[in-house]
N, C-alpha and C. Protein backbone atom coordinates (compact mmCIF):
# COMPACT_ATOMS: atom_id res chain seq x y z
N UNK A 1 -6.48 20.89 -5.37
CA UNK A 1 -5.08 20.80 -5.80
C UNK A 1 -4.58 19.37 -5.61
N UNK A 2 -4.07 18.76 -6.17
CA UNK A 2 -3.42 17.75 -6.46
C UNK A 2 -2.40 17.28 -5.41
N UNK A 3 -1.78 17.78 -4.61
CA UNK A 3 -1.45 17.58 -2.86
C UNK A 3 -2.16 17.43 -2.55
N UNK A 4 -3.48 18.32 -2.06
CA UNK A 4 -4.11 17.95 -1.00
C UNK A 4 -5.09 16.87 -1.46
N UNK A 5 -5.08 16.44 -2.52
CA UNK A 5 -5.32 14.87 -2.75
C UNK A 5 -4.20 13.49 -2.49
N UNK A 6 -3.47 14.30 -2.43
CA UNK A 6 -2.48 13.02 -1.95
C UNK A 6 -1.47 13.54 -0.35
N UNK A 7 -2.07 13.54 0.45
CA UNK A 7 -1.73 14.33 1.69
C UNK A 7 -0.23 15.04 1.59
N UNK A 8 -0.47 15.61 0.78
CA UNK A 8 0.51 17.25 0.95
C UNK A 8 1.86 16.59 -0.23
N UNK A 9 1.92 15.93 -0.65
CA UNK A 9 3.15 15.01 -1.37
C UNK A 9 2.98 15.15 -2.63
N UNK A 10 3.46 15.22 -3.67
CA UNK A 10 3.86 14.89 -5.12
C UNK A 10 4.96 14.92 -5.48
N UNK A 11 4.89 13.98 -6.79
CA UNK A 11 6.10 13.51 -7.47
C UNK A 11 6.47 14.89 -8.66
N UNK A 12 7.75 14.93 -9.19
CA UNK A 12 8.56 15.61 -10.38
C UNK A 12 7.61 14.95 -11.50
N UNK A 13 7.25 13.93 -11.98
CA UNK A 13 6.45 13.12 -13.08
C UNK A 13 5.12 14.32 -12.95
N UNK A 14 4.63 13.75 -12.00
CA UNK A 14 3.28 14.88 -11.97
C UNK A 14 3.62 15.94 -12.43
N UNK A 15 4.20 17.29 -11.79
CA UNK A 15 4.23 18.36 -11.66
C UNK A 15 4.81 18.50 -13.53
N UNK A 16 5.35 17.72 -13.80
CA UNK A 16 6.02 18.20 -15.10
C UNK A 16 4.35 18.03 -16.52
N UNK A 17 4.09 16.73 -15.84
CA UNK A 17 2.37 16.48 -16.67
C UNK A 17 1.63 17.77 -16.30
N UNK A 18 1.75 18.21 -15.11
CA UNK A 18 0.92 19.59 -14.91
C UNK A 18 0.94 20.64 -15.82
N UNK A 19 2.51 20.44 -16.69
CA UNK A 19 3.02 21.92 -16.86
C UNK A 19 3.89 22.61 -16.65
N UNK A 20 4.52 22.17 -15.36
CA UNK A 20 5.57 23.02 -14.72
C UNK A 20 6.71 22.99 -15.44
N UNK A 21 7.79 23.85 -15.71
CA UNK A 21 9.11 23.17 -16.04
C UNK A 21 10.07 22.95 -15.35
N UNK A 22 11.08 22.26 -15.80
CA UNK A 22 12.17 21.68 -14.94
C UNK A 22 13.01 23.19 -13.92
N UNK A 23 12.79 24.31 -14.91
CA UNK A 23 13.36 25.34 -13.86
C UNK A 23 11.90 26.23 -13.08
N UNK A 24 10.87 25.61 -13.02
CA UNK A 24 10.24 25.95 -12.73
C UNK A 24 10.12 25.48 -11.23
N UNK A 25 9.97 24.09 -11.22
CA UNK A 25 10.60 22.93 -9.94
C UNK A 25 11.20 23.15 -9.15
N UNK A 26 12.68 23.53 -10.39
CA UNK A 26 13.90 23.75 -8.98
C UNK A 26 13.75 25.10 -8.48
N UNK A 27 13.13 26.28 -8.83
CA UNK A 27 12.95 27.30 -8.07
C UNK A 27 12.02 26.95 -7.18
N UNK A 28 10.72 26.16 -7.13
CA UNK A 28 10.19 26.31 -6.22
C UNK A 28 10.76 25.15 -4.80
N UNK A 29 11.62 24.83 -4.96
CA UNK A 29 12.55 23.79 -4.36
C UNK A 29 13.66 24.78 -3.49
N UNK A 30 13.99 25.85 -4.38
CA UNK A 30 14.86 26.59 -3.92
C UNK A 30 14.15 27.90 -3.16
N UNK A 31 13.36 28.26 -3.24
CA UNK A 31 11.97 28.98 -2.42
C UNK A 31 11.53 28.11 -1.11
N UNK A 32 11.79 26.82 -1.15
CA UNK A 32 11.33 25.61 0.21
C UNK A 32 10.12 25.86 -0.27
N UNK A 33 9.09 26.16 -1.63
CA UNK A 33 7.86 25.75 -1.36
C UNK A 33 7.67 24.12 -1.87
N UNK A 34 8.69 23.47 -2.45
CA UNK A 34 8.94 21.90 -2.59
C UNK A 34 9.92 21.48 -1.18
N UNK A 35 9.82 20.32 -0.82
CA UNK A 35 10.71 19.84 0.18
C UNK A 35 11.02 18.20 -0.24
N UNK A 36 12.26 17.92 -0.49
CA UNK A 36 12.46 16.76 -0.88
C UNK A 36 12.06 15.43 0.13
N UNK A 37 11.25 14.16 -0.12
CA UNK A 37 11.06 13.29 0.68
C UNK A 37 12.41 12.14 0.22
N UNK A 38 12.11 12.04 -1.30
CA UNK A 38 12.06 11.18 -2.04
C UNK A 38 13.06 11.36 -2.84
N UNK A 39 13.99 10.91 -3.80
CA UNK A 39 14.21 10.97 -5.04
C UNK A 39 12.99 11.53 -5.86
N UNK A 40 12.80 12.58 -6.65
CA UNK A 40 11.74 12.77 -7.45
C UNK A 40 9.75 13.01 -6.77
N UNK A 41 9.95 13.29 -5.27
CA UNK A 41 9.07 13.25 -4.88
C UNK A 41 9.27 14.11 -3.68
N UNK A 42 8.40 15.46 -3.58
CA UNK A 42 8.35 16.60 -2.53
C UNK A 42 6.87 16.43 -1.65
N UNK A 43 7.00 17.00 -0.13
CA UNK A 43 6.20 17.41 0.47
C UNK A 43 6.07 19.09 -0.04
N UNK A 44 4.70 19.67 0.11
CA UNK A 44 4.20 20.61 -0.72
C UNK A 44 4.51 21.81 0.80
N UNK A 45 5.24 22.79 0.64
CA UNK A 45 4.69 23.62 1.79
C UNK A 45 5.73 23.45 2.84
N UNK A 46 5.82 22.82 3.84
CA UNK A 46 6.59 21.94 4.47
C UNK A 46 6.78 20.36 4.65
N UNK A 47 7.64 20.49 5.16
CA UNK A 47 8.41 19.08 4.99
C UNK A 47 7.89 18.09 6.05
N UNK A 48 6.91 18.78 6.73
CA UNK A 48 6.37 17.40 8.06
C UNK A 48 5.29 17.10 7.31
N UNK A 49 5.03 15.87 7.09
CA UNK A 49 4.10 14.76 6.83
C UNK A 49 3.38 13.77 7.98
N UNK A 50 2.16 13.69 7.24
CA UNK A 50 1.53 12.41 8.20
C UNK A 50 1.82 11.54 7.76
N UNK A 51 1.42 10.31 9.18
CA UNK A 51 1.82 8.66 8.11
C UNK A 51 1.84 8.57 6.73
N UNK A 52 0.48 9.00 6.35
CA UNK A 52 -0.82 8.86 5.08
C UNK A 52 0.32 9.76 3.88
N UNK A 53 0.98 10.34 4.34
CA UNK A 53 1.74 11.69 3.68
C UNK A 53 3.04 10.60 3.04
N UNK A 54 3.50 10.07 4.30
CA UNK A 54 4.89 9.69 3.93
C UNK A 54 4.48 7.66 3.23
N UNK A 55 3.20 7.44 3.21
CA UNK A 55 2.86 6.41 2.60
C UNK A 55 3.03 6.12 1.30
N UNK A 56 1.67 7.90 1.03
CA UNK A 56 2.12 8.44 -0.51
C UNK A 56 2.76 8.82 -1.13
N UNK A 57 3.88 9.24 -0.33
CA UNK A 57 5.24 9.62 -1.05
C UNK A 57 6.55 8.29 -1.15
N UNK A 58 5.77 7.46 -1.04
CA UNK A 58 7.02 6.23 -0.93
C UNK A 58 6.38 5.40 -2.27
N UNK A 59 5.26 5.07 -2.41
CA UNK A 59 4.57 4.79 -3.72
C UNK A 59 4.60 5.72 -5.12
N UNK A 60 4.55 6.67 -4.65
CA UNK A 60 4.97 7.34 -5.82
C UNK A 60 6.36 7.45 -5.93
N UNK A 61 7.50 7.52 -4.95
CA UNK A 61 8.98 7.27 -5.04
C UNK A 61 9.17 5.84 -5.88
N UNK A 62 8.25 4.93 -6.07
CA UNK A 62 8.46 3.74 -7.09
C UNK A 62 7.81 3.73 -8.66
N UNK A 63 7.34 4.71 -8.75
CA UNK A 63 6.49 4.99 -10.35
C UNK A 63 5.32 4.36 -9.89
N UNK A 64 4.67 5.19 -11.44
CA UNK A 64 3.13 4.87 -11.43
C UNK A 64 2.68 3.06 -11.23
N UNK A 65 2.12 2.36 -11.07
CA UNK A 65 1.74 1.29 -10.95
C UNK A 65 2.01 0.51 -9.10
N UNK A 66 3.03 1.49 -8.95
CA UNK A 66 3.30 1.12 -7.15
C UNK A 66 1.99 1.09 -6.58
N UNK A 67 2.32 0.45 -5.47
CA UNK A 67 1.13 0.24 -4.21
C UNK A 67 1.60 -0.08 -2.95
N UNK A 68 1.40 0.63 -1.56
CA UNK A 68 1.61 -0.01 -0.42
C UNK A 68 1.38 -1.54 -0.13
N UNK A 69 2.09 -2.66 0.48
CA UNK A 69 1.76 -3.54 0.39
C UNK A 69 2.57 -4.41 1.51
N UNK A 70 2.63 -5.35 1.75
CA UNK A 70 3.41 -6.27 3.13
C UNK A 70 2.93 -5.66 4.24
N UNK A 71 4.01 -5.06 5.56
CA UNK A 71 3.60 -4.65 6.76
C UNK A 71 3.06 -3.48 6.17
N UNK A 72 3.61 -2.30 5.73
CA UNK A 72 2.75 -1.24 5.44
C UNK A 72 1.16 -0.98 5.35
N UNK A 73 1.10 -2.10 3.91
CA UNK A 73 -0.30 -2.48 4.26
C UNK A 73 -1.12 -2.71 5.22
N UNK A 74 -0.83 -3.63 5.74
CA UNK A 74 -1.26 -4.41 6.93
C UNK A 74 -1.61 -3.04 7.88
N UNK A 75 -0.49 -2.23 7.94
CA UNK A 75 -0.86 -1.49 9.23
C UNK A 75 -2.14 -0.05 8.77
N UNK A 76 -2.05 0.01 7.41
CA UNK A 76 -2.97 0.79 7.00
C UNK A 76 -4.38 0.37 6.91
N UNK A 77 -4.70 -0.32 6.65
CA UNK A 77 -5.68 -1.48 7.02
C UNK A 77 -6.04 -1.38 7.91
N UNK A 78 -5.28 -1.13 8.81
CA UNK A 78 -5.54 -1.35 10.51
C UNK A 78 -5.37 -2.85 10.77
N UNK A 79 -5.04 -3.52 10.38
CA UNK A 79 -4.81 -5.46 10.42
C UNK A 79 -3.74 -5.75 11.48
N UNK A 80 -2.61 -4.51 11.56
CA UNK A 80 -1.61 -4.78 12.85
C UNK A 80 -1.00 -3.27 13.20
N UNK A 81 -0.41 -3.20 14.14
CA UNK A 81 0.14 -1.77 14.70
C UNK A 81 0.68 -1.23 13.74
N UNK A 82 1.41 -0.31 13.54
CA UNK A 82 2.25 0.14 12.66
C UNK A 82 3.71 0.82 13.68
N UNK A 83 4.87 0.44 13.21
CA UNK A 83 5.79 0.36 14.11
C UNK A 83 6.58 2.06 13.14
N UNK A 84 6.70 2.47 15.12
CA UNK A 84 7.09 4.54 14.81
C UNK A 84 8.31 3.90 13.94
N UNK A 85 8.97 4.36 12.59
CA UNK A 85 9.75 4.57 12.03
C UNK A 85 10.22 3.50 11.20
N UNK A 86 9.33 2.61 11.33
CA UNK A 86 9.32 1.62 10.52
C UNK A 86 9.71 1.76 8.88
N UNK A 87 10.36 1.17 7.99
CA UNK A 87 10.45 1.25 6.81
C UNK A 87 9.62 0.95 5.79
N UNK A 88 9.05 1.39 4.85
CA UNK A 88 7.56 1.43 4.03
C UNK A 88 7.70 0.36 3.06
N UNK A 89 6.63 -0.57 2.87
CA UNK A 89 6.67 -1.55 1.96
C UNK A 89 6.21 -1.36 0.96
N UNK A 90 6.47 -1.18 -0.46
CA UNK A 90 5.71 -0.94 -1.85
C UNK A 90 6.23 -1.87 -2.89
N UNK A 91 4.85 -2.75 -3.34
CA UNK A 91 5.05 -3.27 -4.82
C UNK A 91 5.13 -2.72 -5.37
N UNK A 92 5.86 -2.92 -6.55
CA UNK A 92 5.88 -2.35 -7.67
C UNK A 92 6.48 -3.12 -8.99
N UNK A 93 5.55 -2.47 -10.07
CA UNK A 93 6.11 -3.25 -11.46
C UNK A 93 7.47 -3.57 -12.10
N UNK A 94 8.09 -2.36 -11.36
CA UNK A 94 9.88 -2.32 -11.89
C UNK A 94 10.46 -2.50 -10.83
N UNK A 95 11.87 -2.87 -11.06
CA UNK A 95 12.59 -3.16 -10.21
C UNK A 95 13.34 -1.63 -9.30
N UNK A 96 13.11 -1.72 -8.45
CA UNK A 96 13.65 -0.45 -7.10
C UNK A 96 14.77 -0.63 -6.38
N UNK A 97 15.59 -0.04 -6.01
CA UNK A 97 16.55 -0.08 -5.09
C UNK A 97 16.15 0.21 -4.00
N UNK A 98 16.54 -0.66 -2.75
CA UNK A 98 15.48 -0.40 -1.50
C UNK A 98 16.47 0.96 -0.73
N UNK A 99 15.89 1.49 -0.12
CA UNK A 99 16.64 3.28 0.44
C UNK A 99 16.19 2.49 2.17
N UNK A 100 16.54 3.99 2.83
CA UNK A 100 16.53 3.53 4.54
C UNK A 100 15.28 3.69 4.85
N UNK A 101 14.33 4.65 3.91
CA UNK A 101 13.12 4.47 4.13
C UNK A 101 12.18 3.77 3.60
N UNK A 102 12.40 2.91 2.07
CA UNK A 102 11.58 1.93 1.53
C UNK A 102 12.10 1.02 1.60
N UNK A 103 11.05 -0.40 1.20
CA UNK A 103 11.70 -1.70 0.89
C UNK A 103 10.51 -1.79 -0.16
N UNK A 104 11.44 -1.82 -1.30
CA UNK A 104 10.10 -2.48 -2.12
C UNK A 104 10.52 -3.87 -2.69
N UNK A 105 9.25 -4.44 -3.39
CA UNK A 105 8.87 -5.35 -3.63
C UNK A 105 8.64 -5.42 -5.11
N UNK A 106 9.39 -6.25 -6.11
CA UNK A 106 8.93 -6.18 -7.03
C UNK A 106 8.18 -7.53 -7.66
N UNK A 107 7.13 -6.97 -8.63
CA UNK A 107 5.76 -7.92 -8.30
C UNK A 107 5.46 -7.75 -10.22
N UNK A 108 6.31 -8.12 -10.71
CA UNK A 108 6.03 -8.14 -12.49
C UNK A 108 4.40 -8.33 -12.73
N UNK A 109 3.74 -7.61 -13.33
CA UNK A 109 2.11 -8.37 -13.54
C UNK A 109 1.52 -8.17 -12.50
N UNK A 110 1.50 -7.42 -11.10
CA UNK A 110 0.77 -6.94 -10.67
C UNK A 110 -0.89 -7.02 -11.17
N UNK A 111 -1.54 -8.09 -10.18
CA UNK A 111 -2.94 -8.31 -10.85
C UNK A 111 -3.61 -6.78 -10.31
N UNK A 112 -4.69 -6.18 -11.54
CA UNK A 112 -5.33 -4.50 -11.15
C UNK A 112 -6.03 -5.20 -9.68
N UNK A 113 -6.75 -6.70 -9.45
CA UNK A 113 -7.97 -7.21 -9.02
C UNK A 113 -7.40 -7.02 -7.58
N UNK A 114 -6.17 -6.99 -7.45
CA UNK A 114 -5.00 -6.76 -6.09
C UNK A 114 -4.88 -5.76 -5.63
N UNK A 115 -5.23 -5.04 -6.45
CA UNK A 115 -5.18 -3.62 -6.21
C UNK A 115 -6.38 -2.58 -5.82
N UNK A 116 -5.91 -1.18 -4.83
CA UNK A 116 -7.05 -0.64 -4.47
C UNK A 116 -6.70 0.91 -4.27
N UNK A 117 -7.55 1.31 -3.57
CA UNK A 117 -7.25 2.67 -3.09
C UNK A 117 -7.97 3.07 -1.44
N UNK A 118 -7.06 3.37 -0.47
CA UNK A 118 -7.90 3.61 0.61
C UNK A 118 -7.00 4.95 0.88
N UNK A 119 -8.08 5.80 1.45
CA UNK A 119 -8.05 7.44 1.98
C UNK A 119 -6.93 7.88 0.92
N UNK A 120 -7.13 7.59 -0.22
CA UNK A 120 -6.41 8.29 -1.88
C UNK A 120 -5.18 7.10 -1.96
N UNK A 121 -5.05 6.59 -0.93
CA UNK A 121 -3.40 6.10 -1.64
C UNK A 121 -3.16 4.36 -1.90
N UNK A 122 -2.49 4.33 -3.24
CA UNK A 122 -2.86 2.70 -3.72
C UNK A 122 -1.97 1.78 -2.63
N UNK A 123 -2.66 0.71 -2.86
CA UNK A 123 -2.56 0.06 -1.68
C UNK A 123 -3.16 -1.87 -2.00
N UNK A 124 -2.17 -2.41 -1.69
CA UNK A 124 -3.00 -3.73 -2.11
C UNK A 124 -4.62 -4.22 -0.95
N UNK A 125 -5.07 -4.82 -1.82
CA UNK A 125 -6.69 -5.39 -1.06
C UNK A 125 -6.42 -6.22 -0.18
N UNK A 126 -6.64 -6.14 0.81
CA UNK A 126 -6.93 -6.64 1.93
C UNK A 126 -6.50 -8.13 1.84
N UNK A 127 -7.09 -9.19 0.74
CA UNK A 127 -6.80 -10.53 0.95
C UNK A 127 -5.48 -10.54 0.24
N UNK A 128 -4.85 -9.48 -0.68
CA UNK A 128 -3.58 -10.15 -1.18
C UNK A 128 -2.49 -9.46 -0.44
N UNK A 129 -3.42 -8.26 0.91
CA UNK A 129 -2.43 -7.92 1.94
C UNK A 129 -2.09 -9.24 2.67
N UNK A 130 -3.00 -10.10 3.39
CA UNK A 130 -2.80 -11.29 3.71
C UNK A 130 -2.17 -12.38 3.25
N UNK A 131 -2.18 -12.44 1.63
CA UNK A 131 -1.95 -13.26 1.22
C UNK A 131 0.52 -13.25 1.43
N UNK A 132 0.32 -11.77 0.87
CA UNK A 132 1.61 -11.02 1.31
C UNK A 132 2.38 -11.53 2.53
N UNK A 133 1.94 -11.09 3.62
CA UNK A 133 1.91 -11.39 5.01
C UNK A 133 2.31 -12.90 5.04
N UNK A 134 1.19 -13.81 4.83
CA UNK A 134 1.54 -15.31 4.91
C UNK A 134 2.82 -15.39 4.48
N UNK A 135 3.06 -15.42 3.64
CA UNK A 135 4.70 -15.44 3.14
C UNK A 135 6.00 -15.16 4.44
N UNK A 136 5.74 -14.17 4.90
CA UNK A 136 6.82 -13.70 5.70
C UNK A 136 6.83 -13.25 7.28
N UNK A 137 5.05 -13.55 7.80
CA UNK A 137 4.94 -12.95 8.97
C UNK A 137 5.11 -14.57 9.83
N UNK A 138 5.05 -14.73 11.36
CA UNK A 138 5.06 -15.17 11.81
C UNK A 138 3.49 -15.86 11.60
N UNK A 139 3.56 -17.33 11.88
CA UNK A 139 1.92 -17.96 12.05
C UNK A 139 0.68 -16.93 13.53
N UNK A 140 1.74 -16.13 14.62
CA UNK A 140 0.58 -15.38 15.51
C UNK A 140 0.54 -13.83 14.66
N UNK A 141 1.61 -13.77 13.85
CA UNK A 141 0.92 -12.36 13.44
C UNK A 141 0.10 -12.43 12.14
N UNK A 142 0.16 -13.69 11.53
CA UNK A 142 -0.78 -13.75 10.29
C UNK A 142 -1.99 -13.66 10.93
N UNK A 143 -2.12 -14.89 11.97
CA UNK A 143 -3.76 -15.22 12.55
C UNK A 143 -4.21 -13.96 12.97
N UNK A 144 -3.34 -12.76 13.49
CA UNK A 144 -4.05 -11.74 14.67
C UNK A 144 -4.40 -10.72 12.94
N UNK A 145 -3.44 -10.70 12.06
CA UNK A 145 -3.83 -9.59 10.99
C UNK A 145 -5.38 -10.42 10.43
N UNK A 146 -5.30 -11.36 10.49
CA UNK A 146 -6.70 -12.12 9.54
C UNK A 146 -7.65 -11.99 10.59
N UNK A 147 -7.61 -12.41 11.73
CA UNK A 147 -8.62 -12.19 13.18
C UNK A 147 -9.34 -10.70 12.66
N UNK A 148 -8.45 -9.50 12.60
CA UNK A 148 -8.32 -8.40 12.13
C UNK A 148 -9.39 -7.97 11.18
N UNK A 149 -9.28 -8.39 10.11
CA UNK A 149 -9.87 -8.51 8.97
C UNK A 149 -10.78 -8.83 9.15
N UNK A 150 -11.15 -10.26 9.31
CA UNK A 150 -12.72 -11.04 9.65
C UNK A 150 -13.64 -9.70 10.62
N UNK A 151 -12.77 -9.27 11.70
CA UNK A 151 -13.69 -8.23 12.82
C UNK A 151 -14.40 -7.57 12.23
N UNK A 152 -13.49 -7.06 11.37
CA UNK A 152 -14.06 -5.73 10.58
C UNK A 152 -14.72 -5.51 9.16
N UNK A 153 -15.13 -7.00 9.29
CA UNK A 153 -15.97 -7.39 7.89
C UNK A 153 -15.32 -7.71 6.48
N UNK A 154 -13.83 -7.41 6.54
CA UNK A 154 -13.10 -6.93 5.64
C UNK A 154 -13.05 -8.84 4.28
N UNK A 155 -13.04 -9.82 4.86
CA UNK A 155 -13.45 -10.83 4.32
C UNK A 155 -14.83 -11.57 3.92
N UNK A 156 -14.62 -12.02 2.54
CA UNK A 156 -15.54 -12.51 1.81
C UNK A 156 -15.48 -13.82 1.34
N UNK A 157 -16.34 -15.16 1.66
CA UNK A 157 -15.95 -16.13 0.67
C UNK A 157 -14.89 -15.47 -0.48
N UNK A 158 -16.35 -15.25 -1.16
CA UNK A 158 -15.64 -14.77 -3.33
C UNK A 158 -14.39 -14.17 -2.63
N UNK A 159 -14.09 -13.15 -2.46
CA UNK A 159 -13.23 -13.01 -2.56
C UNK A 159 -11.56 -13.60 -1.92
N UNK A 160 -11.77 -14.38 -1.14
CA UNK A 160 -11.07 -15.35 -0.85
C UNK A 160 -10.50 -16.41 -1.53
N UNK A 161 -11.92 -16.96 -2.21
CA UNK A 161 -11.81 -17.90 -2.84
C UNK A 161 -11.40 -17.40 -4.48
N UNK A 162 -11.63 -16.55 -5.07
CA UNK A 162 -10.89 -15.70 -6.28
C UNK A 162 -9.44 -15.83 -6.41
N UNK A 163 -8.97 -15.21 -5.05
CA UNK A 163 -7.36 -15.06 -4.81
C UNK A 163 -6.71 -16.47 -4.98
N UNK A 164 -7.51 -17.34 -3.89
CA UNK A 164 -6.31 -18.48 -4.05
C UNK A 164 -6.64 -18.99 -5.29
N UNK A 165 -7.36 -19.36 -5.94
CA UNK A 165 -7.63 -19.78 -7.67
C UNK A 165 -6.85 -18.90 -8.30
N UNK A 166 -6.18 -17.57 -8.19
CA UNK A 166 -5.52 -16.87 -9.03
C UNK A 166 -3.57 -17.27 -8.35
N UNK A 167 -3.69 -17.95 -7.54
CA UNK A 167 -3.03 -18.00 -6.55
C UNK A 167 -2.28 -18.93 -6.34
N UNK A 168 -2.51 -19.97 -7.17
CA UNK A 168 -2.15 -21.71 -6.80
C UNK A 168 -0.57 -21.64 -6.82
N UNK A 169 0.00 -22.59 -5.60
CA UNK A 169 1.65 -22.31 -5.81
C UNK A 169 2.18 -21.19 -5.50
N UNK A 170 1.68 -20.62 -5.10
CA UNK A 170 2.66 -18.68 -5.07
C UNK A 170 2.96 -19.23 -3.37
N UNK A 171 4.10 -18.66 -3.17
CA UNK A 171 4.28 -18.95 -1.41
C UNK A 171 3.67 -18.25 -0.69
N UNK A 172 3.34 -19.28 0.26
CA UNK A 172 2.38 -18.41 1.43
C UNK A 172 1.08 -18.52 1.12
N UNK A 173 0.95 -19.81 0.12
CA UNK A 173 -0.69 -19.57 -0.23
C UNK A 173 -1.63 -20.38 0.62
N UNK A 174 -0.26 -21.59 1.12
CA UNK A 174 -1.16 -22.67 1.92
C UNK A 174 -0.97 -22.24 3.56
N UNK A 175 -0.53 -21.13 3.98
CA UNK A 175 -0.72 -20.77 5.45
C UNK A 175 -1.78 -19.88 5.26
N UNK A 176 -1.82 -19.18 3.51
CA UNK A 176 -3.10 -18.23 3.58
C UNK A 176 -4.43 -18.91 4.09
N UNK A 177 -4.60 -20.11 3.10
CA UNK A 177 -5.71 -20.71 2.75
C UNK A 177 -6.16 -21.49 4.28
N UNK A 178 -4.79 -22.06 4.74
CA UNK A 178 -5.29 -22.71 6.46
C UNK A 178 -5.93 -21.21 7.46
N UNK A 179 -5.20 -20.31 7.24
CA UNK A 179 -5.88 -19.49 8.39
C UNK A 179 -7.29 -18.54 7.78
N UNK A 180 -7.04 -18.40 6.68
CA UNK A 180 -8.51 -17.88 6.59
C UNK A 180 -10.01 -19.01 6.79
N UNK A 181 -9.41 -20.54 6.25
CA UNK A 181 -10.43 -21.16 6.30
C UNK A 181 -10.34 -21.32 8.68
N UNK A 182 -9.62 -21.00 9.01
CA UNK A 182 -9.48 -20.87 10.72
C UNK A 182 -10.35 -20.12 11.43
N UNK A 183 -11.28 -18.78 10.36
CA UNK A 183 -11.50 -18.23 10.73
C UNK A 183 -12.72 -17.48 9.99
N UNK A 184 -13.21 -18.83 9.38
CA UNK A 184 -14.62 -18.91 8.92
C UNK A 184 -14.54 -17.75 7.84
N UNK A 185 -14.05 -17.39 6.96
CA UNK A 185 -13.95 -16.75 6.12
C UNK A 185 -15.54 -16.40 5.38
N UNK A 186 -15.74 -17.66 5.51
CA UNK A 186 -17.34 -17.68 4.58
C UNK A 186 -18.79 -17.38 4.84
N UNK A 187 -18.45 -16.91 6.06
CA UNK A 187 -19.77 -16.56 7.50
C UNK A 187 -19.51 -14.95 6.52
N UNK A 188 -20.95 -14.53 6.06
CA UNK A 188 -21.53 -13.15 6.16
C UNK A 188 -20.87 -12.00 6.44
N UNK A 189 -20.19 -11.31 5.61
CA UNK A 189 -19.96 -10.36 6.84
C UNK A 189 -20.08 -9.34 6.33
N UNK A 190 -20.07 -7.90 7.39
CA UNK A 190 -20.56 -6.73 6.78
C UNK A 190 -19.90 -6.21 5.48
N UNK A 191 -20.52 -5.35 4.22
CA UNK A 191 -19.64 -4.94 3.48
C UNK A 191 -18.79 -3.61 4.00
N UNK A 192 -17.36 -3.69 3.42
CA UNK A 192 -16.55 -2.66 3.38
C UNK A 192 -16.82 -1.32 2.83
N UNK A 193 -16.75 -0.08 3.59
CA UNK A 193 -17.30 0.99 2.75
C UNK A 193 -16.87 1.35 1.42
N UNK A 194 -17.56 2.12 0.13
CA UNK A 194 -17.27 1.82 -0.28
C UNK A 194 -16.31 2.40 -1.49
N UNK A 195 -15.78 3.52 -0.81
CA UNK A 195 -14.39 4.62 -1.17
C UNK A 195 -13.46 3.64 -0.40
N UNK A 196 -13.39 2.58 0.09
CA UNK A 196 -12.60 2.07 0.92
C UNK A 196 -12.64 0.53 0.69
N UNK A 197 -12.87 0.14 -0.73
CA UNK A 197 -12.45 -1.29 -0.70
C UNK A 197 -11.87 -1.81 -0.83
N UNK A 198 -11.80 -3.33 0.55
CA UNK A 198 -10.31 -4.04 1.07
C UNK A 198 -10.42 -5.30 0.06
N UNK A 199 -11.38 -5.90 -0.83
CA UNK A 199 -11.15 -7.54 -1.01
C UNK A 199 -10.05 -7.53 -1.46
């Protein structure tokens, strides 16, 4: 089922592509077998979600082409903690109104090459999570999210070197480019599994 591919969450868009109809929805809304997260986006069953739950329901609260991305990212990744109640970061192609639980980001042209999927839910790659980050994190929390990364194999020359060539001028490219080259970017490292790739 189509929840339990996206940890217990779907959007009104879906369910209507499924088939369902609009009074089909609101009865099951009015039954509590929908639970509103979102504008246009229910937990299936009940309304408690995991992180992973309320990740996917904040990306899909921005339309198709969204992706987790900034701290969100980062903390899905595992690159830095993830702070209890924190507000969810998502790019996205159109412009969003940020709510108490999102902040999005709008990112016209969204490169696909930026883009990924880890444990089902889209999510930017690893170096343009970093690249993100540079922009707005502090110089010890960029180094400890990239430290991060390098540990866990998650960096590649190519792919390093891809980004900033796609990259020239965008802010945050030259704290990117100083701390990854800080941290030997280009030394070997294990590949990323591979339902789970970060470049």
């Amino acid at each position: 089922m189509l929840a339990s591919r996206q940890h217990g969450v779907v959007a009104y868009w879906q369910l209507i592509r499924l088939g369902f109809s609009r009074r089909e929805i609101a009865r099951m809304a009015e039954k509590d077998q929908l639970h509103r997260l979102h504008r246009g986006v229910y937990a299936v069953g009940h309304p408690n979600v995991s992180l992973e739950g309320r990740y996917m329901a904040a990306t899909l609260a921005c339309g198709e082409g969204a992706v987790l991305s900034h701290w969100s990212a980062a903390g899905h990744w595992e690159l830095l903690g993830v702070r209890q109640g924190a507000e969810i970061h998502v790019s996205a192609p159109r412009h969003r109104r940020p709510t108490a639980a999102i902040t999005p980001h709008w990112v016209p042209g969204l490169d696909s090459r930026d883009c990924t999927r880890r444990d089902g839910i889209p999510v930017t790659t690893v170096t343009r999570t970093l690249l993100d980050l540079a922009a707005i994190a502090t110089p010890k929390q960029l180094q400890r999210a990239t430290n991060q990364a390098e540990r866990k194999g998650f960096l590649t020359e190519s792919a390093v070197r891809e980004l900033i060539e796609r990259n020239r001028g965008r802010k945050g490219i030259k704290e990117f480019v100083a701390v990854t080259a800080a941290v030997n970017a280009g030394t070997p490292t294990a590949p990323a599994p591979t339902s789970r790739s970060p470049s």
